[in-house]
Protein backbone atom coordinates (compact mmCIF):
# COMPACT_ATOMS: atom_id res chain seq x y z
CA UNK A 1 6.08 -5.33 9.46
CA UNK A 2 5.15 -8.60 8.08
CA UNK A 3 8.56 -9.83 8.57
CA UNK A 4 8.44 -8.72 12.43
CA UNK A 5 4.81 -10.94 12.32
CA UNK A 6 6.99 -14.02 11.09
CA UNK A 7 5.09 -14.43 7.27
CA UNK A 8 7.64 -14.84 4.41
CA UNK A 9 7.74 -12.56 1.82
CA UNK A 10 7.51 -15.15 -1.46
CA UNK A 11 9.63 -14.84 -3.56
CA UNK A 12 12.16 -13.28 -1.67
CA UNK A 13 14.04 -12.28 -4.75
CA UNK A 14 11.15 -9.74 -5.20
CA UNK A 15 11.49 -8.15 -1.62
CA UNK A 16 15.59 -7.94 -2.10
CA UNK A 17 14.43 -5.91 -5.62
CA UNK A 18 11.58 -3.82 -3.56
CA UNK A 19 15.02 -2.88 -1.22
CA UNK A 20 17.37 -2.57 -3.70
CA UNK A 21 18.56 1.36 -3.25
CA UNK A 22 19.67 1.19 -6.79
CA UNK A 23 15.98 -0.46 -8.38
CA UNK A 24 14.01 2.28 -5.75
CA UNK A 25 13.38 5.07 -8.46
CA UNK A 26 12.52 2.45 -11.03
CA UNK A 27 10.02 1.12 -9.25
CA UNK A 28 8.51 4.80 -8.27
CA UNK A 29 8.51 5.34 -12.12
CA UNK A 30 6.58 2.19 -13.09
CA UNK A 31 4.34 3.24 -10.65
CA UNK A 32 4.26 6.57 -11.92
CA UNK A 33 3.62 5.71 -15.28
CA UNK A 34 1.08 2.85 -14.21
CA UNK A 35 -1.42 5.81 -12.37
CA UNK A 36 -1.20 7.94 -15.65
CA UNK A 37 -2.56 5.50 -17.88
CA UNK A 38 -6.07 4.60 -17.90
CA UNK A 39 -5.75 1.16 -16.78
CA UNK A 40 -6.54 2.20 -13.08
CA UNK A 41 -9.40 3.66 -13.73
CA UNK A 42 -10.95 0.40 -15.60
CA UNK A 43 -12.10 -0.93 -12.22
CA UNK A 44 -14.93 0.02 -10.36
CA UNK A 45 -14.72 2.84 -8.05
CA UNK A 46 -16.74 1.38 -5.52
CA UNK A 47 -15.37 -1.84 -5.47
CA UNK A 48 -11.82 0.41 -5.53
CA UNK A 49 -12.89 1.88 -2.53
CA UNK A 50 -14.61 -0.77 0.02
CA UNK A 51 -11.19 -3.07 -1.10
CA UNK A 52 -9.02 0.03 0.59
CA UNK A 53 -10.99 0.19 3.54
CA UNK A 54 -10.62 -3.63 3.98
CA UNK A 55 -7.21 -3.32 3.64
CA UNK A 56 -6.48 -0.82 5.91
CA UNK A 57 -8.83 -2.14 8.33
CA UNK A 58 -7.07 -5.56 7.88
CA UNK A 59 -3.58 -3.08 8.19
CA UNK A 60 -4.43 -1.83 11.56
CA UNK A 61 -4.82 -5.51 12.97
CA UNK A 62 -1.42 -6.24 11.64
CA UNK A 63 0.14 -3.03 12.67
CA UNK A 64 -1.06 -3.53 16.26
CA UNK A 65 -0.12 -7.07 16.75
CA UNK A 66 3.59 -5.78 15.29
CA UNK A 67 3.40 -2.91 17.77
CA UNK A 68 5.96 -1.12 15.19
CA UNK A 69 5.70 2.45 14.21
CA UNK A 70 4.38 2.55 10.31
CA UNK A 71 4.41 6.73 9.81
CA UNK A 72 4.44 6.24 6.03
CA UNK A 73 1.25 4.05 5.85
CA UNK A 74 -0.12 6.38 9.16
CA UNK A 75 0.31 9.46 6.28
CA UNK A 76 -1.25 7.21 3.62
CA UNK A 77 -4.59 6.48 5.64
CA UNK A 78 -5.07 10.08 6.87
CA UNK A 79 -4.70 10.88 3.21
CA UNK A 80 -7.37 8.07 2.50
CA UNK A 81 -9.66 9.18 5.21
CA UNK A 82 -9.45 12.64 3.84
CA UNK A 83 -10.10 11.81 0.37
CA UNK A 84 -13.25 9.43 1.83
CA UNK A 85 -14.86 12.49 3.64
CA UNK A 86 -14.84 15.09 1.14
CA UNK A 87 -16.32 12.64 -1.33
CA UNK A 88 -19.56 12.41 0.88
């Protein structure tokens, strides 16, 4: 979507790696591995929280100036949303 916008993805190697078919399930493992440890948790949860409503509030403006259809990140936030209300 940002690419449709015109911004550069910097470095570019790192996008071409993000793509890579082959470098895909290494990348969901990292992750993986990254959300069991306790290092996520470090942060504040409140700071955690208004910095993912920023971003998908700063997410929708992109999204609508892009006018592309984005149903992964559309699942994500109604997952978000979700999690937000029942936390009330």
């Amino acid at each position: 979507m940002l690419e449709t916008l015109g911004y550069t993805i910097t470095p570019a190697n790192i996008a071409n790696f993000v793509r890579n078919r082959r470098y895909k399930f290494l990348i969901y493992l990292l992750l993986k591995i990254y959300s069991l440890t306790p290092i996520p948790s470090l942060s504040d949860p409140m700071t955690m929280t208004f910095e993912t409503i920023a971003l998908t509030n700063a997410f929708d403006d992109l999204k609508q100036k892009a006018n592309i259809p984005t149903p992964n990140w559309d699942a994500l936030e109604s997952q978000i949303s979700t999690k937000k209300n029942t936390n009330r």
